[in-house]
Protein backbone atom coordinates (compact mmCIF):
# COMPACT_ATOMS: atom_id res chain seq x y z
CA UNK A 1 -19.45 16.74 0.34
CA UNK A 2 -16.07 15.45 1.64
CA UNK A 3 -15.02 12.51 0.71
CA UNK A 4 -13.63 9.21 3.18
CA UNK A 5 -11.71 6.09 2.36
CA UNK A 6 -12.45 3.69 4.48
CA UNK A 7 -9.92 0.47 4.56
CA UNK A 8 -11.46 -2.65 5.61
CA UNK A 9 -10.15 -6.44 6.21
CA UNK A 10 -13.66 -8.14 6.29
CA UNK A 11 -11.76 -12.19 5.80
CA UNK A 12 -12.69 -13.07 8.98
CA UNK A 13 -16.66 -12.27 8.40
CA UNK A 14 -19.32 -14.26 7.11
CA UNK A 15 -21.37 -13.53 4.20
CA UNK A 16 -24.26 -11.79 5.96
CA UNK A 17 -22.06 -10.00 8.17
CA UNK A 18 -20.24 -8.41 5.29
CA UNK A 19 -23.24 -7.62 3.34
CA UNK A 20 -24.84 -5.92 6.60
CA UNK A 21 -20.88 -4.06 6.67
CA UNK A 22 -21.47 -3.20 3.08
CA UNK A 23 -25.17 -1.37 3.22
CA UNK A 24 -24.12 0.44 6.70
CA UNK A 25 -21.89 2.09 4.31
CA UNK A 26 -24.55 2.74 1.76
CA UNK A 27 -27.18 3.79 4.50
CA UNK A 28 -24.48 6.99 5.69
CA UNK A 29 -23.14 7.44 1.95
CA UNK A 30 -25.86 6.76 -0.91
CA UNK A 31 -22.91 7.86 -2.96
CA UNK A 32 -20.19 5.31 -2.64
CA UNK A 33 -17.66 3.52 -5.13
CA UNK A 34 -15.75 0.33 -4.19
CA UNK A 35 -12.51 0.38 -5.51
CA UNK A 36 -11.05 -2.63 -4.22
CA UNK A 37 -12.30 -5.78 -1.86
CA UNK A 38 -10.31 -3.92 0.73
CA UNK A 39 -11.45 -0.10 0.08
CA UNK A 40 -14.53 1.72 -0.32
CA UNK A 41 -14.92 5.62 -1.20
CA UNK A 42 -17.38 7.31 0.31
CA UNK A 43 -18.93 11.06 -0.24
CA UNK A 44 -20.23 11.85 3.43
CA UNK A 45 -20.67 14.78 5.67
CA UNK A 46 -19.92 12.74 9.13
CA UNK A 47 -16.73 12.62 10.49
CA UNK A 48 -14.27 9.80 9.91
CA UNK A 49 -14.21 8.81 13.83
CA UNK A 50 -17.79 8.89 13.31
CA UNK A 51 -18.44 6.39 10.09
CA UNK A 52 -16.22 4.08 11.97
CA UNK A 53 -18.11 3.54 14.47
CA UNK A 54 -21.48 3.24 12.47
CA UNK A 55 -19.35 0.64 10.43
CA UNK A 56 -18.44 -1.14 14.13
CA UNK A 57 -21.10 -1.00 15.26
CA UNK A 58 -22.93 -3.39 12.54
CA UNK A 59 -20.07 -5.96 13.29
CA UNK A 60 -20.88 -8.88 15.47
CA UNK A 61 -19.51 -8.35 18.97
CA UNK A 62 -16.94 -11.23 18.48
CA UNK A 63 -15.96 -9.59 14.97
CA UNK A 64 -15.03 -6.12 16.33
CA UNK A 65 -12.03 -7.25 17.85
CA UNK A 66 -10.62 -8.95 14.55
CA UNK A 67 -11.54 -6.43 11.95
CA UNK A 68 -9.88 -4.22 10.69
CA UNK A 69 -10.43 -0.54 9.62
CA UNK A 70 -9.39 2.48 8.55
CA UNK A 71 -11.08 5.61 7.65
CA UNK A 72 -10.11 9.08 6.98
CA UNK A 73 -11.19 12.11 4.34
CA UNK A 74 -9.34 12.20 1.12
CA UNK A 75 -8.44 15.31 0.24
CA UNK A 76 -8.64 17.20 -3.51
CA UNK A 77 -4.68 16.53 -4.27
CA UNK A 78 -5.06 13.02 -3.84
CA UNK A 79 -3.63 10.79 -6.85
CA UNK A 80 -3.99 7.72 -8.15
CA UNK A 81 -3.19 5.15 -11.05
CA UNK A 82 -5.22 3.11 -13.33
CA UNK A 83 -8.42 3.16 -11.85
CA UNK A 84 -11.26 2.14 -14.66
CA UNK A 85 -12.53 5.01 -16.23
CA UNK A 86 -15.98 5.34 -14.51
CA UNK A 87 -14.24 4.66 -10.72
CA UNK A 88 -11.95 7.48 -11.86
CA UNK A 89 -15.03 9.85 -13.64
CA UNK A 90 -16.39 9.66 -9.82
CA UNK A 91 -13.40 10.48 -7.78
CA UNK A 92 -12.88 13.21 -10.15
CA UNK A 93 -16.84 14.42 -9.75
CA UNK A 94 -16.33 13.52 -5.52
CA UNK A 95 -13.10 15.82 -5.31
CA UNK A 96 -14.65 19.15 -7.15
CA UNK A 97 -15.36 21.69 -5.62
């Protein structure tokens, strides 16, 4: 299943709202690793135009204008550096084919 990085500035949100952010994630991708505070992996079949709108549209109105996002598909010759060993076990397991 491909997977997306998905690039998210969610300062300006309150608690709830960023926990609702969070599970819309988890509702489209049961298979998801948070690398950072500001980027989440997913392994998802919908389109990355498509995941950021579900991820909008959980947003309160006000909040859509202020937050940020970005989300597109990684692809298998993607690299990285020092992620812990079980963040990096699951991109590994994400990217096979």
């Amino acid at each position: 299943m491909p997977l997306s990085l998905i690039l998210h500035d969610l300062s300006a949100l309150e608690a709830d709202d960023e926990k609702r952010f969070f599970e819309s994630i988890f509702q489209i991708a049961p298979e998801h690793w948070q690398v950072s505070k500001s980027a989440t992996l997913a392994e998802t079949g919908v389109s990355p135009a498509y995941l950021r709108d579900h991820l909008v549209r959980t947003l309160p109105v006000p909040m859509r204008a202020v937050t940020q996002l970005f989300v597109t598909h990684v692809s298998a010759d993607a690299a990285w550096n020092m992620l812990p060993a079980v963040g990096e076990q699951w991109v590994q397991d994400a990217l096979a084919p």
